[in-house]
Protein backbone atom coordinates (compact mmCIF):
# COMPACT_ATOMS: atom_id res chain seq x y z
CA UNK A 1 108.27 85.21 115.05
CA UNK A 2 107.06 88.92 114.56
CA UNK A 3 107.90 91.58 112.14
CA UNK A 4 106.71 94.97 111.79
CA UNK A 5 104.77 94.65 108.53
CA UNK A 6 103.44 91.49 107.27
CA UNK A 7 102.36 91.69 103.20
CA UNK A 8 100.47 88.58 102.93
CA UNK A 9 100.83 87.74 98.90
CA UNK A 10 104.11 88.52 96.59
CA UNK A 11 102.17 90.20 93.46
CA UNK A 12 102.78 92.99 92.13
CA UNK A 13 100.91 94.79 94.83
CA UNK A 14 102.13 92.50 97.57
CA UNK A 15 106.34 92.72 96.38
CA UNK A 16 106.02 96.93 95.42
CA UNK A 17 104.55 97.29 99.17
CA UNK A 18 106.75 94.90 100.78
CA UNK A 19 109.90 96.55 99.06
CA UNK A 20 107.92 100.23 99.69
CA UNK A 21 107.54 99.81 103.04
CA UNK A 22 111.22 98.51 103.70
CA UNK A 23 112.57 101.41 101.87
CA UNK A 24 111.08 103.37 104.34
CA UNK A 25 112.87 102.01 107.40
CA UNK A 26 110.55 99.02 108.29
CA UNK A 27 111.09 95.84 109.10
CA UNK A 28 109.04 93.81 106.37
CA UNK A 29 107.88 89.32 106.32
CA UNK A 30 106.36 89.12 102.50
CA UNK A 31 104.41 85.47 102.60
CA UNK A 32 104.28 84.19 99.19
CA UNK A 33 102.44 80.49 98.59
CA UNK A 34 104.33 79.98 95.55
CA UNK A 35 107.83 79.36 95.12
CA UNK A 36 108.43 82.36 93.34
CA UNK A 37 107.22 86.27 93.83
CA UNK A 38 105.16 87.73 90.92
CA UNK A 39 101.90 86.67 91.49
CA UNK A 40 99.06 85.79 88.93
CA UNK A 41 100.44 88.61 86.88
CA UNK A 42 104.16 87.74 86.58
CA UNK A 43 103.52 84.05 86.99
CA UNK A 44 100.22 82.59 84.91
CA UNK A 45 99.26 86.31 83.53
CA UNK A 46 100.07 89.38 82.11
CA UNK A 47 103.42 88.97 81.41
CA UNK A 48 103.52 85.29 79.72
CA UNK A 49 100.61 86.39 78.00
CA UNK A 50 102.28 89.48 76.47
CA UNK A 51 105.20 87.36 75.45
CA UNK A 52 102.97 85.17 73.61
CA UNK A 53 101.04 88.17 72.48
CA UNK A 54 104.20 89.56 70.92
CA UNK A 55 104.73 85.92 69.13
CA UNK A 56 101.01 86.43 67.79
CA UNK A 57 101.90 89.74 66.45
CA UNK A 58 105.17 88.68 65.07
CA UNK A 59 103.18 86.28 62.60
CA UNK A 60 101.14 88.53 61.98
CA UNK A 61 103.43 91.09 60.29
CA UNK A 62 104.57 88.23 58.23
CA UNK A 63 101.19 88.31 56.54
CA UNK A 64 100.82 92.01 56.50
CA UNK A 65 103.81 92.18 54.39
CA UNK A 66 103.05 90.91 51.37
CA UNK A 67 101.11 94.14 50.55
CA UNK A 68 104.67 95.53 50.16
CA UNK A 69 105.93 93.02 47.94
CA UNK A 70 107.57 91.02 51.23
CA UNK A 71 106.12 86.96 51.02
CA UNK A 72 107.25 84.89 53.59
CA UNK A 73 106.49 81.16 53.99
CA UNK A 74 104.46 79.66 57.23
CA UNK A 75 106.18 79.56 60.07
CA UNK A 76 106.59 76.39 61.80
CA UNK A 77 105.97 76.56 65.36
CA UNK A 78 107.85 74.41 67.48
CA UNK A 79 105.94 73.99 70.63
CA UNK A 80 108.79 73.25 73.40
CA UNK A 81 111.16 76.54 71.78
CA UNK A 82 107.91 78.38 72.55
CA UNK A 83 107.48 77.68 76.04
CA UNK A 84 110.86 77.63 77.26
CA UNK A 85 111.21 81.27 75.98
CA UNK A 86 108.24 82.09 78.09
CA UNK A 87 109.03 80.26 80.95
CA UNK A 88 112.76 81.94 80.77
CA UNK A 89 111.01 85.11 80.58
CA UNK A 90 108.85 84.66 83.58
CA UNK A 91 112.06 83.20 85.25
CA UNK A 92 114.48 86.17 84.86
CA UNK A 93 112.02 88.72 86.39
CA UNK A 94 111.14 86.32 89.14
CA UNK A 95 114.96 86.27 89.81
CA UNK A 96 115.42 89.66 89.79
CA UNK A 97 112.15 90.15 92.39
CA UNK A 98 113.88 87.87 94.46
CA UNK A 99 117.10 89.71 94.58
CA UNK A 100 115.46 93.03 95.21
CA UNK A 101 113.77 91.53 97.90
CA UNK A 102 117.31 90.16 99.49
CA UNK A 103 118.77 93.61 98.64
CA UNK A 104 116.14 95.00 100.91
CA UNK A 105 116.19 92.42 103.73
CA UNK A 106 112.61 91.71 103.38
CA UNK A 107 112.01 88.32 104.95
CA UNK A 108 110.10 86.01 102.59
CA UNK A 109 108.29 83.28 103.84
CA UNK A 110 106.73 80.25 101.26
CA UNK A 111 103.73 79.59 103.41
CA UNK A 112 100.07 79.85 103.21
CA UNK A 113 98.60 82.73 105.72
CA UNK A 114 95.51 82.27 107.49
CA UNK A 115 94.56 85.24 110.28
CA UNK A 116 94.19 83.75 113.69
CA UNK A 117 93.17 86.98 114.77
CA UNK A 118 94.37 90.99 114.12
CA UNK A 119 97.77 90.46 115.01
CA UNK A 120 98.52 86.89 113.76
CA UNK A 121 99.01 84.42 111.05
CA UNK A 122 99.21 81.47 110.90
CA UNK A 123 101.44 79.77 108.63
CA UNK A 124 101.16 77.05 106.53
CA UNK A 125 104.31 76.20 105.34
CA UNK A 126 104.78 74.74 101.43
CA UNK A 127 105.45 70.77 101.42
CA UNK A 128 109.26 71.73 99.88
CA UNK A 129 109.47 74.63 101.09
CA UNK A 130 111.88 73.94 104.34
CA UNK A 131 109.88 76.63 106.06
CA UNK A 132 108.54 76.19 109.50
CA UNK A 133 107.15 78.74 111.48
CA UNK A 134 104.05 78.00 112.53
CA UNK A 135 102.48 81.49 113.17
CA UNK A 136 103.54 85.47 112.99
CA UNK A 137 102.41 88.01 114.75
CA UNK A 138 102.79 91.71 113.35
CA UNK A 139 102.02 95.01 113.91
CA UNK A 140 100.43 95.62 110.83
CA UNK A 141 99.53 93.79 107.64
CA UNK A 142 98.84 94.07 103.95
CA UNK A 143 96.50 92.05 102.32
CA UNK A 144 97.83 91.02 98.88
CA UNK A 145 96.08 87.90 98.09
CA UNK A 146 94.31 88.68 94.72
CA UNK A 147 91.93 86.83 92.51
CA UNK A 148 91.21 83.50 90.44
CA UNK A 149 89.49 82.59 88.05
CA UNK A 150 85.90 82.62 88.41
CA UNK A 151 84.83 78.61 88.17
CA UNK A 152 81.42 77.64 86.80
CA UNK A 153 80.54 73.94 88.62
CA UNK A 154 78.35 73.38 85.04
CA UNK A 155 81.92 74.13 83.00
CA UNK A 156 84.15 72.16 85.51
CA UNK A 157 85.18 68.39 83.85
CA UNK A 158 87.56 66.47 84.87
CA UNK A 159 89.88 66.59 81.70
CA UNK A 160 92.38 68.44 80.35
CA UNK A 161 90.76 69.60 77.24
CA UNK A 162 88.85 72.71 79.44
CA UNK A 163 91.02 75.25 80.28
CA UNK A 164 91.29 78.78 82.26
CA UNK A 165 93.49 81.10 81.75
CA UNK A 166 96.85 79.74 83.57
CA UNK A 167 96.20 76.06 81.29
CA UNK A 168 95.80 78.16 78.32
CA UNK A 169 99.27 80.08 78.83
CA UNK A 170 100.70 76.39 79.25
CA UNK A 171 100.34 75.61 75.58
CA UNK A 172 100.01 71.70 75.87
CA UNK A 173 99.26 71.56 72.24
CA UNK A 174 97.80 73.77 69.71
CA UNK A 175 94.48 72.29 68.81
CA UNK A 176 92.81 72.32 65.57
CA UNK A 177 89.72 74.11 67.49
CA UNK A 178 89.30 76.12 70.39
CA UNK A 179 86.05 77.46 71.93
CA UNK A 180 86.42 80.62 74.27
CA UNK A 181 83.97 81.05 76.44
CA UNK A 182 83.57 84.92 77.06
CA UNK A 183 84.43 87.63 75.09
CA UNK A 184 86.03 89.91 77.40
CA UNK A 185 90.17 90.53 77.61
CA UNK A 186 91.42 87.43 78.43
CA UNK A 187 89.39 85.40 76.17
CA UNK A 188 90.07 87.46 73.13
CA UNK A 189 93.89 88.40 74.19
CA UNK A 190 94.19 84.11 74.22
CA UNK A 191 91.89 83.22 71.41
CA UNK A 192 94.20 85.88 69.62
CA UNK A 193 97.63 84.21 70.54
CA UNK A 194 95.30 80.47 69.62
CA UNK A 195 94.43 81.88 66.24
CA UNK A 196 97.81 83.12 65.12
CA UNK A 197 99.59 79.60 66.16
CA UNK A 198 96.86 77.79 64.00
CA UNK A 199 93.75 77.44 65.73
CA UNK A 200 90.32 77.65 64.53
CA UNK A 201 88.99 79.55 67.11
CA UNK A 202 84.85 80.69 68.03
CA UNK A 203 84.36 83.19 70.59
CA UNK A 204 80.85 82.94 72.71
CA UNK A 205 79.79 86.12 74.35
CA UNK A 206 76.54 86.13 76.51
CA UNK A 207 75.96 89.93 75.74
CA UNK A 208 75.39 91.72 72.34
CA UNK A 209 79.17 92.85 71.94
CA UNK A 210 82.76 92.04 73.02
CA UNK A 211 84.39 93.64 75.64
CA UNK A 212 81.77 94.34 77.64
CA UNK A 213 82.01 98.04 79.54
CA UNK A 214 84.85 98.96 76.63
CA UNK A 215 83.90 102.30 75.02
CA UNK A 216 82.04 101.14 71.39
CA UNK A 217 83.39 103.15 69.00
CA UNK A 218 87.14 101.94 70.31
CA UNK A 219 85.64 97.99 70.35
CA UNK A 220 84.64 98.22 66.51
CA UNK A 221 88.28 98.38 64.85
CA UNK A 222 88.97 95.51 67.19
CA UNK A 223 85.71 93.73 66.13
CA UNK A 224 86.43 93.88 62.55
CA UNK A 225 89.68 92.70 62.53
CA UNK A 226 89.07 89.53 64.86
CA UNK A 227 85.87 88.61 62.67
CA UNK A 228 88.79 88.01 60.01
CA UNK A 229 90.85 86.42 62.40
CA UNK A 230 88.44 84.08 64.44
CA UNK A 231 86.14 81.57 62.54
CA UNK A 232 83.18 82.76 64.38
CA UNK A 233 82.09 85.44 66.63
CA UNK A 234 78.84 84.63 68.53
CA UNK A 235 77.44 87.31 70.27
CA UNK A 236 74.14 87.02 72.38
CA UNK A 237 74.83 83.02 73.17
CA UNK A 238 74.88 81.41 75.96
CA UNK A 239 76.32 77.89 76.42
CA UNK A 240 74.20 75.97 78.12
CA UNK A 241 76.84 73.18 78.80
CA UNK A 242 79.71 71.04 77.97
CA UNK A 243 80.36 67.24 77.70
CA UNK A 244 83.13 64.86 77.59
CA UNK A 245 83.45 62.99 74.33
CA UNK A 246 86.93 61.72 75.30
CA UNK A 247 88.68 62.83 71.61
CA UNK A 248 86.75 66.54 72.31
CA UNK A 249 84.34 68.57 74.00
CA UNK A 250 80.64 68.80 73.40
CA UNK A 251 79.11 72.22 73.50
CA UNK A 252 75.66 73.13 73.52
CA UNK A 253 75.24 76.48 72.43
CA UNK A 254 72.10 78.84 72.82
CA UNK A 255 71.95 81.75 70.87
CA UNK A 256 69.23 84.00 68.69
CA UNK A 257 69.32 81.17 65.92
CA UNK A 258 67.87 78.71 68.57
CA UNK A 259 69.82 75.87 69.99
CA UNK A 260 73.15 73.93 68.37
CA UNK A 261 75.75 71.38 69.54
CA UNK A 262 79.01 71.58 68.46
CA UNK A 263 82.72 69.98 68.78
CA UNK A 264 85.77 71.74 69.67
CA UNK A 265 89.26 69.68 70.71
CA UNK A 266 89.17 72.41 73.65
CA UNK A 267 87.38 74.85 75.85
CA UNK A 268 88.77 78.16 77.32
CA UNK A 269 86.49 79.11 80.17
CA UNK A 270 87.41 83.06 80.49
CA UNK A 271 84.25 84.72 82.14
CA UNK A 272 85.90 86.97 84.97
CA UNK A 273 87.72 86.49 87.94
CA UNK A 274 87.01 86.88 92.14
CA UNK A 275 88.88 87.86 94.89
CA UNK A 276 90.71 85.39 96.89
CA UNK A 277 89.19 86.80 100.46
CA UNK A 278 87.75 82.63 101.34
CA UNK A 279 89.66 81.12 103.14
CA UNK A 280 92.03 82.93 104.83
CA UNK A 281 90.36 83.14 108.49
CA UNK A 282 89.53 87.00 107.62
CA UNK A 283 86.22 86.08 109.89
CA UNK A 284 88.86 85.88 112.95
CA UNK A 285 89.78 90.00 112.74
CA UNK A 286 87.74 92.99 111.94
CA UNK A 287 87.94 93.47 108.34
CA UNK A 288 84.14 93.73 106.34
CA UNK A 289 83.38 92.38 102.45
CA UNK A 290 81.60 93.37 100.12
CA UNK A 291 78.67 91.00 98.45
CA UNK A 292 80.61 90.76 95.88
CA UNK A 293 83.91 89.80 98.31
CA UNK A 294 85.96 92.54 97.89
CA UNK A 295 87.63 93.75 101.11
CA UNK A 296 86.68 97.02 102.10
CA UNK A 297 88.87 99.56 102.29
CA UNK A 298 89.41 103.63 102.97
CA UNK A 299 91.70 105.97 101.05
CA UNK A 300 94.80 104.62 102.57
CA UNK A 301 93.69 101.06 102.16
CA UNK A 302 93.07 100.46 105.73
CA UNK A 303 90.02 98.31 106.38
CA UNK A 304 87.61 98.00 109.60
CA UNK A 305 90.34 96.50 111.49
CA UNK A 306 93.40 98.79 111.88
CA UNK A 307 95.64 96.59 111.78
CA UNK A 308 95.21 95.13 108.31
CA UNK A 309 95.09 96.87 104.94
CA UNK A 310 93.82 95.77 101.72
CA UNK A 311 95.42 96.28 98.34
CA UNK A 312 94.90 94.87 94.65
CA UNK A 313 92.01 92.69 93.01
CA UNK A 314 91.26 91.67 96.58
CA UNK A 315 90.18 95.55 97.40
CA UNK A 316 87.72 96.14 94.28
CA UNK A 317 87.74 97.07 90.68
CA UNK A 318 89.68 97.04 88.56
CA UNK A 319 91.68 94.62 89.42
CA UNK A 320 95.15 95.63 87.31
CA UNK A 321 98.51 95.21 88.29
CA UNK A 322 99.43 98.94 88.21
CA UNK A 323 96.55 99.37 90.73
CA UNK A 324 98.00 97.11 92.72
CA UNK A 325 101.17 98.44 92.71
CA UNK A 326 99.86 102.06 93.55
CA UNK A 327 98.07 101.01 96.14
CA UNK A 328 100.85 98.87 98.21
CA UNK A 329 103.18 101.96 98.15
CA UNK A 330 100.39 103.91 99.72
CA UNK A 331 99.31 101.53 102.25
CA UNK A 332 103.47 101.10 103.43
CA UNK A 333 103.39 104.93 103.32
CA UNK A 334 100.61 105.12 105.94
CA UNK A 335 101.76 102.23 107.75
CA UNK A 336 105.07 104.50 108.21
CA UNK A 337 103.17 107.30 109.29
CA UNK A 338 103.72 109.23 106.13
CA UNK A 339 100.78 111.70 104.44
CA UNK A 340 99.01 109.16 102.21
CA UNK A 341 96.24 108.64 99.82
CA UNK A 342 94.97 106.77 97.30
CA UNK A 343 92.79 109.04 94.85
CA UNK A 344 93.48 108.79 91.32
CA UNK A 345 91.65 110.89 88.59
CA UNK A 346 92.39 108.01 86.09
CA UNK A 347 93.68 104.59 86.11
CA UNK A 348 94.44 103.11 82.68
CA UNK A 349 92.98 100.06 81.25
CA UNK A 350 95.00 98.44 78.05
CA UNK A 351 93.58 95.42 75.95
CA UNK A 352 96.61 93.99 74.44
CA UNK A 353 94.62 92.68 71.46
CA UNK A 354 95.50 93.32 67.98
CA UNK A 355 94.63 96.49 67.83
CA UNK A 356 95.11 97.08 70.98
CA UNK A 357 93.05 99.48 72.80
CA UNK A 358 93.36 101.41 76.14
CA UNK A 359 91.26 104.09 77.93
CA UNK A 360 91.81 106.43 81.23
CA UNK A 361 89.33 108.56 82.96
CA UNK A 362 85.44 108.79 81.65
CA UNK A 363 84.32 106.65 79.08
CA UNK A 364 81.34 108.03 76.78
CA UNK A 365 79.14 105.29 78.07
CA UNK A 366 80.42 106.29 81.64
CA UNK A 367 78.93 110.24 80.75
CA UNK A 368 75.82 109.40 79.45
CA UNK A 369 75.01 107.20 82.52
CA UNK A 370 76.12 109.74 85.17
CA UNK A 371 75.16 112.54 83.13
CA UNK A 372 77.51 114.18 82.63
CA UNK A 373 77.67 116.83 79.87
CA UNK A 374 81.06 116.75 77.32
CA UNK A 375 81.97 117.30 74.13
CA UNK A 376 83.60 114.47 72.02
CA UNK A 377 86.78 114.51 69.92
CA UNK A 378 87.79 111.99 67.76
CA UNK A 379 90.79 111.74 65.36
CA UNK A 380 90.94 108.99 62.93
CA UNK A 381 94.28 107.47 62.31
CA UNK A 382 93.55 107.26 58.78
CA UNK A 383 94.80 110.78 58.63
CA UNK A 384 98.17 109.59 60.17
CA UNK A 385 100.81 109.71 58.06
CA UNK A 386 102.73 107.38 60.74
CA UNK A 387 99.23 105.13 60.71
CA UNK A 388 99.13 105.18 56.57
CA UNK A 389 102.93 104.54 56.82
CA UNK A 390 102.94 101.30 58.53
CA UNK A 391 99.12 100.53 57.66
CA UNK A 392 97.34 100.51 60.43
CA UNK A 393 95.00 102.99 59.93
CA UNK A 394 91.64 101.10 61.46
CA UNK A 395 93.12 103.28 64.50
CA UNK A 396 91.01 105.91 66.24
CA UNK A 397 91.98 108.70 69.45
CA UNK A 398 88.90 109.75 70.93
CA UNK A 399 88.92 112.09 73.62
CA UNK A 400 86.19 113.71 75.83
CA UNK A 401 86.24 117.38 77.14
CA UNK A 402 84.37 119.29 79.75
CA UNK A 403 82.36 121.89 77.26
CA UNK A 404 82.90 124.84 79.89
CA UNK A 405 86.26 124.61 80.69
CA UNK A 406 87.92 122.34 77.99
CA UNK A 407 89.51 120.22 80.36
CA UNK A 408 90.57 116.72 79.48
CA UNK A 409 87.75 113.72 81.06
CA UNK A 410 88.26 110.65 79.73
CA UNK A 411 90.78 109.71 76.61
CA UNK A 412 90.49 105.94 74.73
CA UNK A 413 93.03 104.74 71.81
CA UNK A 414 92.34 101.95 69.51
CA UNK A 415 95.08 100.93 67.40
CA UNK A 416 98.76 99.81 67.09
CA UNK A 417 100.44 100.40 70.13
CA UNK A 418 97.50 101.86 72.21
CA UNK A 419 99.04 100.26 75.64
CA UNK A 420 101.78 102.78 74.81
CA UNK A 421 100.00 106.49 74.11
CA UNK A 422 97.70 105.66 76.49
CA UNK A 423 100.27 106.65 79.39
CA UNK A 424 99.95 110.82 77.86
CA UNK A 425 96.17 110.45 78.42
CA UNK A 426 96.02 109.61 82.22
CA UNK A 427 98.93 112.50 82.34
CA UNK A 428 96.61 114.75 80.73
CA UNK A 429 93.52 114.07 82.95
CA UNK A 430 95.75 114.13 86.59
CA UNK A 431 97.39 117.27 85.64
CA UNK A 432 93.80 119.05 84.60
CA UNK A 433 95.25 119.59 80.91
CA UNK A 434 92.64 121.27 78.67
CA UNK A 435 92.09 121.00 74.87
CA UNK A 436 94.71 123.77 74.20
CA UNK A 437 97.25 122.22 76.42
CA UNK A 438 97.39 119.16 74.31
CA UNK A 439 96.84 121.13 70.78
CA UNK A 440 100.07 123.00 72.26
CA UNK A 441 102.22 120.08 73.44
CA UNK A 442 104.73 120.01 69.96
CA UNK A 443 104.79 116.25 69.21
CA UNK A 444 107.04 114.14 67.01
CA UNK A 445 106.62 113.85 63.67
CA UNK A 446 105.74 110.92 62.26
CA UNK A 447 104.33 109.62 65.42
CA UNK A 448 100.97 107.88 66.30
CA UNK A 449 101.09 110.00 69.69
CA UNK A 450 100.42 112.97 67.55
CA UNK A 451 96.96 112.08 67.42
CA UNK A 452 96.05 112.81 71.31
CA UNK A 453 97.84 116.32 69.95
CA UNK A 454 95.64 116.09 66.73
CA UNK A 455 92.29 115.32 68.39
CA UNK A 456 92.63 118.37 70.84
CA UNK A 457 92.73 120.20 67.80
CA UNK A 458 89.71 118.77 66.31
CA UNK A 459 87.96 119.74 69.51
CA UNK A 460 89.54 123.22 68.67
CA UNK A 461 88.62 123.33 65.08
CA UNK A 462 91.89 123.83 64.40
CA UNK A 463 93.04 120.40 62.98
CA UNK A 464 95.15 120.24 60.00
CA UNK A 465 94.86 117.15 58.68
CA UNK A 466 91.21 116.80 58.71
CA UNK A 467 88.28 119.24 57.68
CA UNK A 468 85.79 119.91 60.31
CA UNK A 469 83.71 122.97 59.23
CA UNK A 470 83.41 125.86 61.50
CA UNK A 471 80.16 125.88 63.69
């Protein structure tokens, strides 16, 4: 068999460039693994994790309420309710991916693909799959394999009370402890949805401070509110390992206090993730890794060998599903011969935590490393009437200009709906908007976007609901 365009992988990087490339004329195979497209993110990720996020939340409120004279009683969680709702959601968009893909007379195949060489794959077809063609040759491919979770040997036992991420989102049980091990966005976006459905749940992080990278002053709110939530918080600890005890798991714990052992009735293991680039005969053509893994790749996502491109987790940091998706329409645009490129000013990062936080372009941290000279604006939301309204004012929008010119580098949101406002930021930064841009944008009233408007006018000195005395 041979087809134009091979996408090897049906994430969301692998299914936008399969369907990308078809729209433009081509004749498209899209080799998925699994039975259904959507990847890590559809299938064991982002979006069951946001459903269960929006459960979390949900319970949340309930509490929050009684501040306004509103007292509800527990909720009672019924375990099997819960996970058919998630798995319906992660059925209906794998449905609909499926249909787009029939619409479009792309050819998916449930195999396995390992390169023979450049120009061929061979395919291992799925026990119940029905499949069988052994290899395909193409004129060009796109690697969409992504990433897994990264596996420590010390942290692998063979039961079922240590968990990654996909376990977690199965919600066997809800136990009466949980120990996440990291304290980066998966651990805390789980431990979250954990907490909220009755766990007792203690975070280990090996460095001094969660969300490692995250800009700090948008990681405090966050910090403060999950020291409520969580029973404990350990920062600077290591664990040094884990042991069977049949009714629960054994951790040894190493932090500034000296050495402890404790229970918990499970273990999350969330400490990162690698690219899936093992494996899959990539030896056999001309493509190069990194140390690290990571395919290497030029603007259009072509690697060393011309025949193959690389796109998603698999191609670098950061490995997010709207990166992905960017980059699979611009390798099927190159593939079709079209003016191509991928060169963002800003790609958005969101932490669907409660409060949520997101940043695009330059963090401060980012500035002061490169050295970079900026100014810094930052608008607290406790002088939101929208914030004040629905009280959440912990919030903060912090943005950072170029002193010269004014122009928008880098903006980060912490708060209530942060995923959402982040979207004007990353506008902002590709379209070279400067302080008085923003400041000049009329936004709704009451809105939390107001504060991106609201922050440019700190920067300005011009703010209304906040004094800032003149310089």
């Amino acid at each position: 068999m041979h087809t134009q365009v091979a996408v090897l992988g049906g994430g969301p990087g692998g299914y936008a460039a399969a369907f990308m490339a078809a729209d433009l004329g081509l004749e498209v195979t899209l080799i998925e693994v699994d039975a259904r497209l959507g990847g890590t993110c559809l299938l064991r990720g982002c979006i069951p994790s946001k459903a269960l996020l929006h459960v979390a939340r949900v319970i949340e409120e309930t509490h929050e309420m009684a501040q306004w004279g509103l007292e509800f009683n527990s909720p009672t969680v019924d375990l099997g309710v819960l996970r058919a709702r998630k798995d319906k959601v992660i059925e209906n968009a794998a449905n609909g991916l499926k249909m787009l893909a029939k619409q479009r007379k792309v050819n998916v195949i449930r195999a396995r693909g390992v390169f023979a060489d450049s120009h061929t794959l061979v395919l291992e077809s799925q026990a119940d799959s029905g499949a069988e063609v052994p290899q395909l040759t193409f004129d060009h491919c796109i690697l969409a394999v992504g990433s897994s979770p990264t596996v420590i040997p010390a942290f692998k036992l063979p039961t079922d009370r240590v968990m990654d991420s996909t376990k977690a989102l199965a919600l066997q049980e809800v136990p009466d402890s949980l120990l996440v091990i990291g304290g980066g966005y998966i651990g805390l976006e789980l431990g979250t949805v954990y907490a909220h459905l009755g766990s007792k749940v203690t975070v280990v992080e090996l460095t001094g401070g969660l969300l490692p990278g995250a800009d700090r002053d948008l990681v405090r709110p966050l910090a403060a509110r999950l020291e409520k939530l969580f029973t404990s918080i350990q920062l600077n600890t290591k664990v040094a390992g884990l042991a069977d005890k049949g009714d629960a798991i054994e951790a040894t714990l190493e932090g500034p206090e000296g050495s402890s052992t404790r229970r918990y009735s499970r273990v999350l293991v969330s400490v990162g993730r690698r690219p899936n680039s093992k494996g899959i005969g990539l030896e056999n053509t001309k493509v190069k890794l990194t140390e690290q893994g990571f395919v290497v790749t030029d603007e259009k996502q072509q690697t060393h060998d011309p025949a193959i491109y690389a796109i998603g987790d698999i191609s670098g940091e950061p490995m997010l599903a709207h990166r992905a998706s960017h980059q699979g329409k611009i390798a099927a645009e190159a593939i079709a011969g079209e003016a191509a490129a991928f060169d963002p000013l800003a790609i958005p990062a969101v932490v669907f935590t409660d409060p949520e936080i997101a940043w695009a372009g330059l963090t401060e941290e980012q500035a002061k490393r490169e050295g970079h000279t900026y100014d810094v604006a930052r608008y607290p939301w406790a002088a939101s009437g929208r914030a004040q309204s629905i009280g959440r004012t912990e919030g903060l929008t912090k943005i950072l200009f170029d002193p010269d010119t004014e122009r928008v580098l880098g903006v980060g949101i912490v708060g209530a709906g942060a995923g959402e406002l982040i979207a004007e930021g990353v506008l902002a930064i590709e379209m070279a908007c400067t302080a008085r841009d923003l400041a000049a944008t009329i936004h709704p009233h009451p809105t939390l976007s107001e504060t991106i408007s609201f922050a440019a006018e700190t920067q300005l000195g011009m703010a209304t609901e906040i004094y800032r005395p003149k310089r």
